[in-house]
N, C-alpha and C. Protein backbone atom coordinates (compact mmCIF):
# COMPACT_ATOMS: atom_id res chain seq x y z
N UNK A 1 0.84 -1.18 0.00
CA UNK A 1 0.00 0.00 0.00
C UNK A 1 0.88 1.24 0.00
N UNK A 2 0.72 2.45 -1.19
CA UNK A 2 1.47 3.36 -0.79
C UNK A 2 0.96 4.46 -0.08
N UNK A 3 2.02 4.86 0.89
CA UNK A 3 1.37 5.81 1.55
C UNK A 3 1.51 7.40 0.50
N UNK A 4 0.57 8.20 0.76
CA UNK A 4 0.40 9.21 0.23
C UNK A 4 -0.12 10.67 0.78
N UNK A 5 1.09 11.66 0.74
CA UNK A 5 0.22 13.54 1.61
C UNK A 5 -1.24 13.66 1.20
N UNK A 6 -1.68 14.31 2.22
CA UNK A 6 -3.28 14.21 2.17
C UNK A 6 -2.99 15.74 1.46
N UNK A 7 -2.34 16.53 1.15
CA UNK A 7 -2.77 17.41 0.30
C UNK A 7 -2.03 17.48 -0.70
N UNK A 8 -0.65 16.99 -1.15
CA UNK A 8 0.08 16.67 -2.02
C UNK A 8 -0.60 16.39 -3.05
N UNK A 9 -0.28 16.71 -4.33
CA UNK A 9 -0.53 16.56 -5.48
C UNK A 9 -1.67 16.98 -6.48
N UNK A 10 -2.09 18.11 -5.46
CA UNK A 10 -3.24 18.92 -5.94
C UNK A 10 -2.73 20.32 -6.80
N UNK A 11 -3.42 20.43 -7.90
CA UNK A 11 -2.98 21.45 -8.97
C UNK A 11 -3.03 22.90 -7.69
N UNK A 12 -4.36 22.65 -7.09
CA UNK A 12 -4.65 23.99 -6.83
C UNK A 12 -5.11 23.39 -5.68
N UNK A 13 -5.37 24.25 -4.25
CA UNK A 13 -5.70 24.25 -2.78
C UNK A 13 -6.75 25.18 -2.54
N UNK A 14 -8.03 24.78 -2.30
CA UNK A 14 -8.82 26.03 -1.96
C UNK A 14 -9.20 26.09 -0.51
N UNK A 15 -9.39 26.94 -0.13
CA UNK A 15 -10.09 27.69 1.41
C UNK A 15 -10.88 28.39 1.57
N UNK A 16 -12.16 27.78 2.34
CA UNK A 16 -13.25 28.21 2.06
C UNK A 16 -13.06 29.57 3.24
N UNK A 17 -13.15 30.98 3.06
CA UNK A 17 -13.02 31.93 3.56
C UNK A 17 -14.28 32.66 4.57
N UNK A 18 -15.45 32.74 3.38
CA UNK A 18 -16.78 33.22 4.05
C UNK A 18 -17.34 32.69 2.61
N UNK A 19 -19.06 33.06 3.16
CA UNK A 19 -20.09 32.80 2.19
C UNK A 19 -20.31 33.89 1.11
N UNK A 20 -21.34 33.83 0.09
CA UNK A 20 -22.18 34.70 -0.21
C UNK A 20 -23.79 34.06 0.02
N UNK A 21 -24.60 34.44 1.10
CA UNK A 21 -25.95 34.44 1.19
C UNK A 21 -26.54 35.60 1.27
N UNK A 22 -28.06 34.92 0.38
CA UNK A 22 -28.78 36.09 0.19
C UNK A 22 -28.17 37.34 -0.35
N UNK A 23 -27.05 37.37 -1.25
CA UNK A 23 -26.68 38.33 -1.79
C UNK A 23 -25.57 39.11 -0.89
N UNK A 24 -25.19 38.56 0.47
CA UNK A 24 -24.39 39.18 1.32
C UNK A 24 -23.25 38.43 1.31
N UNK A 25 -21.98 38.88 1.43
CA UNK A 25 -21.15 38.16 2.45
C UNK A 25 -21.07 37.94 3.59
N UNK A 26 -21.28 36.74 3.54
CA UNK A 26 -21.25 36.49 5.75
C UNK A 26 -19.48 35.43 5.84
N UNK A 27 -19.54 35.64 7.28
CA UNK A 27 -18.61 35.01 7.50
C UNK A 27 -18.96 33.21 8.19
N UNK A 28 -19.63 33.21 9.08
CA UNK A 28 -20.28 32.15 9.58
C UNK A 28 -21.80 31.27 8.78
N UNK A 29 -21.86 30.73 8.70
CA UNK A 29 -23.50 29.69 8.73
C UNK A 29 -24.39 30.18 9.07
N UNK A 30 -25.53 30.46 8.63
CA UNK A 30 -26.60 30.73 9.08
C UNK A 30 -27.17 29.98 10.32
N UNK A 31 -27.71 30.33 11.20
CA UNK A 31 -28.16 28.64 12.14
C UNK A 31 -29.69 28.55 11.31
N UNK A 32 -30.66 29.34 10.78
CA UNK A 32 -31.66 29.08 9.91
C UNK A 32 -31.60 28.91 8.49
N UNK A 33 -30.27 28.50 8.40
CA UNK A 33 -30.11 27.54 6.74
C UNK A 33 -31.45 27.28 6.31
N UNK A 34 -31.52 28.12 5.07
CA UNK A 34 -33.13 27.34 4.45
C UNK A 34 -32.31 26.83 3.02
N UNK A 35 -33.53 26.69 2.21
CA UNK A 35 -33.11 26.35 0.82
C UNK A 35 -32.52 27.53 -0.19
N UNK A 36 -32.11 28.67 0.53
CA UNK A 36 -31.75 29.98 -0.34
C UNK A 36 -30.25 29.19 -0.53
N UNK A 37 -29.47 30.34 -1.91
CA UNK A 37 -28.40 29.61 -2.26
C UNK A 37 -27.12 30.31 -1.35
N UNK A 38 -26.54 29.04 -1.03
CA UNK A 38 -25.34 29.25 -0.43
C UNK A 38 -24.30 29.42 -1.00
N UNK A 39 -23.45 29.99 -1.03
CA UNK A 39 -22.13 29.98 -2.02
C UNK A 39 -20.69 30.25 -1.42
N UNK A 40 -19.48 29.38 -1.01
CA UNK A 40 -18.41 29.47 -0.51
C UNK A 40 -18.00 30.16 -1.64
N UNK A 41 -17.03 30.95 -0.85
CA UNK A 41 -15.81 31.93 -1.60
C UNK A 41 -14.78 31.22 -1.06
N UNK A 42 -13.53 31.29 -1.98
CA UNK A 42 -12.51 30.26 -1.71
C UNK A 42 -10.92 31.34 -1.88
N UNK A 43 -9.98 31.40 -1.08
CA UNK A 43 -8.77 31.76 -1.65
C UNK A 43 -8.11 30.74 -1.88
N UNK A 44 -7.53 30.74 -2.92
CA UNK A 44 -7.21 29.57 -3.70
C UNK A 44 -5.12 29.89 -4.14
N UNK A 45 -4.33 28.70 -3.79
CA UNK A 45 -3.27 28.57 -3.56
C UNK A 45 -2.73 27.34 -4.18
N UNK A 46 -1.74 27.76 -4.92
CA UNK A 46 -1.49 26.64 -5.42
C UNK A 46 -0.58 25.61 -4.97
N UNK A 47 -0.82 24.77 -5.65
CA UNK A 47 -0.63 23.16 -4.93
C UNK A 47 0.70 22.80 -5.46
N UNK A 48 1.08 21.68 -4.16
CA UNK A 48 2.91 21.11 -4.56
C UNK A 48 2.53 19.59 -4.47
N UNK A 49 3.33 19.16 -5.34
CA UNK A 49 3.35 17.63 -5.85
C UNK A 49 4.51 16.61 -5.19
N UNK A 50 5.60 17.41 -4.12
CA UNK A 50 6.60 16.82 -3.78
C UNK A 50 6.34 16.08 -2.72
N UNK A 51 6.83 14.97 -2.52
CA UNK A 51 6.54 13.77 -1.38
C UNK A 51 7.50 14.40 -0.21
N UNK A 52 6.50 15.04 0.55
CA UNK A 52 6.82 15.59 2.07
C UNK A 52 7.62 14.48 2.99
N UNK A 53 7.25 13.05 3.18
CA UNK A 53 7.26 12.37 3.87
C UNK A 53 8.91 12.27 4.22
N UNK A 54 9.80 12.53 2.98
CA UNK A 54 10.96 12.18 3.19
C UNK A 54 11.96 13.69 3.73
N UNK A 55 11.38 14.76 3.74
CA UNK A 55 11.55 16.34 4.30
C UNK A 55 12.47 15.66 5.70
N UNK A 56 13.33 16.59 5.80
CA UNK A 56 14.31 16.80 7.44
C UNK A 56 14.27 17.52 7.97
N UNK A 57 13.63 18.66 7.28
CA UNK A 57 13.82 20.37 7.88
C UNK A 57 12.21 20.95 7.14
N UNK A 58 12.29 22.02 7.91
CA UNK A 58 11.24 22.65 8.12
C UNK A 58 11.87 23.43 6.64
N UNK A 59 13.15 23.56 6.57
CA UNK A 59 13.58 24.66 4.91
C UNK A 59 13.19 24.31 4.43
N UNK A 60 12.94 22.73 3.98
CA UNK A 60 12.72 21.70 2.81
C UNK A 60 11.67 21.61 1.99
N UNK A 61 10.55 22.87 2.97
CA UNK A 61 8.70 22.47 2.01
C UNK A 61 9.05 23.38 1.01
N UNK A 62 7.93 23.06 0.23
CA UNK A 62 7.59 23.85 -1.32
C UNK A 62 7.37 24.90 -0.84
N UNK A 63 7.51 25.77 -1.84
CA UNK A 63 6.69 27.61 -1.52
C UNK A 63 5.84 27.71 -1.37
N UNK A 64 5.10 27.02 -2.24
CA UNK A 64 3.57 27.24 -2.06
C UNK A 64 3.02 26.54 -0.70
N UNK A 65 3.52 25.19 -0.29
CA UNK A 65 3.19 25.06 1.18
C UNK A 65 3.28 26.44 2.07
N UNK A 66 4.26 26.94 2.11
CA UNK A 66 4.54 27.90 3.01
C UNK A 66 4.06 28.79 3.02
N UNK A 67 3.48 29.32 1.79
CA UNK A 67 2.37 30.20 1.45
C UNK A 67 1.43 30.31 2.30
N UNK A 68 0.49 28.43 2.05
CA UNK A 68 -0.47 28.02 2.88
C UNK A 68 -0.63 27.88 4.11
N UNK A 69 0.48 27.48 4.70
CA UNK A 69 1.04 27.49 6.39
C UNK A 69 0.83 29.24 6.92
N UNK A 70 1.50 30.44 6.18
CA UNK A 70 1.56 31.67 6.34
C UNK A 70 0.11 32.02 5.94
N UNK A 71 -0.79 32.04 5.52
CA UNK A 71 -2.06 32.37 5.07
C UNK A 71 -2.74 31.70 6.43
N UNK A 72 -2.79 30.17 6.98
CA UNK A 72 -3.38 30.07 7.99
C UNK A 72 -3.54 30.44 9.46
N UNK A 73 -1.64 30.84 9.10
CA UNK A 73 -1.02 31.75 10.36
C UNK A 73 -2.65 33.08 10.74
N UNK A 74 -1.95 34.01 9.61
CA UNK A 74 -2.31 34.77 9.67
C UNK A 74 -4.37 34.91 9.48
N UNK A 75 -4.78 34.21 9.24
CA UNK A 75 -6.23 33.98 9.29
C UNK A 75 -6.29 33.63 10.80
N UNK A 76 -6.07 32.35 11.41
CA UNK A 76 -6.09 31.99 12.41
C UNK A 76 -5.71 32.75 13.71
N UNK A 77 -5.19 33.62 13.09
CA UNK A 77 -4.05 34.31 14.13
C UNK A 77 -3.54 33.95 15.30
N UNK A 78 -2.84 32.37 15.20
CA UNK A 78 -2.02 31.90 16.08
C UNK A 78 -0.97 31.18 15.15
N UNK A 79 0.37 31.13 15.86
CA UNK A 79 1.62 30.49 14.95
C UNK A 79 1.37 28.95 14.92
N UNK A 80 1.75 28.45 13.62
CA UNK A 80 1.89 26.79 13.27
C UNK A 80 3.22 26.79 13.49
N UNK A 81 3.53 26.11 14.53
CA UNK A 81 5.13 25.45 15.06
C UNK A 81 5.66 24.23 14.65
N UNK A 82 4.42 23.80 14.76
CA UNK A 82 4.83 21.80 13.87
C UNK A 82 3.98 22.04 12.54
N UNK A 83 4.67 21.11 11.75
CA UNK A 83 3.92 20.68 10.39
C UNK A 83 4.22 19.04 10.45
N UNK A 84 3.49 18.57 10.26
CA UNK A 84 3.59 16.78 10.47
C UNK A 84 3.63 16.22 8.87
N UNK A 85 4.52 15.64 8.41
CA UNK A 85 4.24 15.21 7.03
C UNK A 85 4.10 13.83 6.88
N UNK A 86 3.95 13.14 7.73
CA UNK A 86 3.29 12.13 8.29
C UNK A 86 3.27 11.32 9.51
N UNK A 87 2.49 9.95 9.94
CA UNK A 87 2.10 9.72 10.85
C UNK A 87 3.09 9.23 11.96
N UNK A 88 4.80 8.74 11.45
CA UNK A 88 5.88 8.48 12.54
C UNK A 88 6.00 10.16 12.43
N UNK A 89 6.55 9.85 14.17
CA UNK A 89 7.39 11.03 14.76
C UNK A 89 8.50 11.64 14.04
N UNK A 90 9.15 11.19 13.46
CA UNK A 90 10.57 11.62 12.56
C UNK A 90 9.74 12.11 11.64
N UNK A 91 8.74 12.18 11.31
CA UNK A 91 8.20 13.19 10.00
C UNK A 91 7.20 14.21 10.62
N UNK A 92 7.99 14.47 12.02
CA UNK A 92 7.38 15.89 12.70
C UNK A 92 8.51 16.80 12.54
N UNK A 93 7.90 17.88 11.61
CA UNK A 93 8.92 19.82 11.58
C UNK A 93 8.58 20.56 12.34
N UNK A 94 9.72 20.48 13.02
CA UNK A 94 9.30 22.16 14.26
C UNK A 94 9.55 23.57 13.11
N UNK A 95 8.85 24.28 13.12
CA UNK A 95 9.08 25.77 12.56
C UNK A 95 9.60 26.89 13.25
């Protein structure tokens, strides 16, 4: 079985940001969701094809990872310190 990055090898990465309902941008869900149309807005980042798993250093990701790591930073507004590129411990990056 090969193992494979759960986001690796995607042309493009999207993130769903906020909605457009009812003609508005919202940021959250309605809690009275009816049948009106919902529509995610996405910032969209492009995607790296390189097999993370074998990475030693946190230098080692693609740009565009780091992009995505720095975009969540800053949305989230708390720092990503680890990046895990897979499920053994030796494929944990401190940042």
């Amino acid at each position: 079985m090969m193992k494979t990055d759960v986001l690796s090898g995607f042309d493009k990465v999207l993130v769903c940001t906020n909605y457009k309902y009812k003609g508005k941008k919202i940021y959250n869900l309605p809690y009275d969701l009816s049948d009106e149309s919902l529509e995610p807005i996405y910032e969209e980042f492009t995607g790296w094809s390189e097999d993370l798993r074998n990475l030693k250093s946190i230098d080692e990701l693609p740009e565009s990872l780091n992009d995505y790591i720095n975009f969540l930073e800053k949305e989230l507004n708390i720092p990503i310190v680890i990046v895990s590129v897979g499920p053994d411990r030796k494929e944990t990056l401190f940042r």
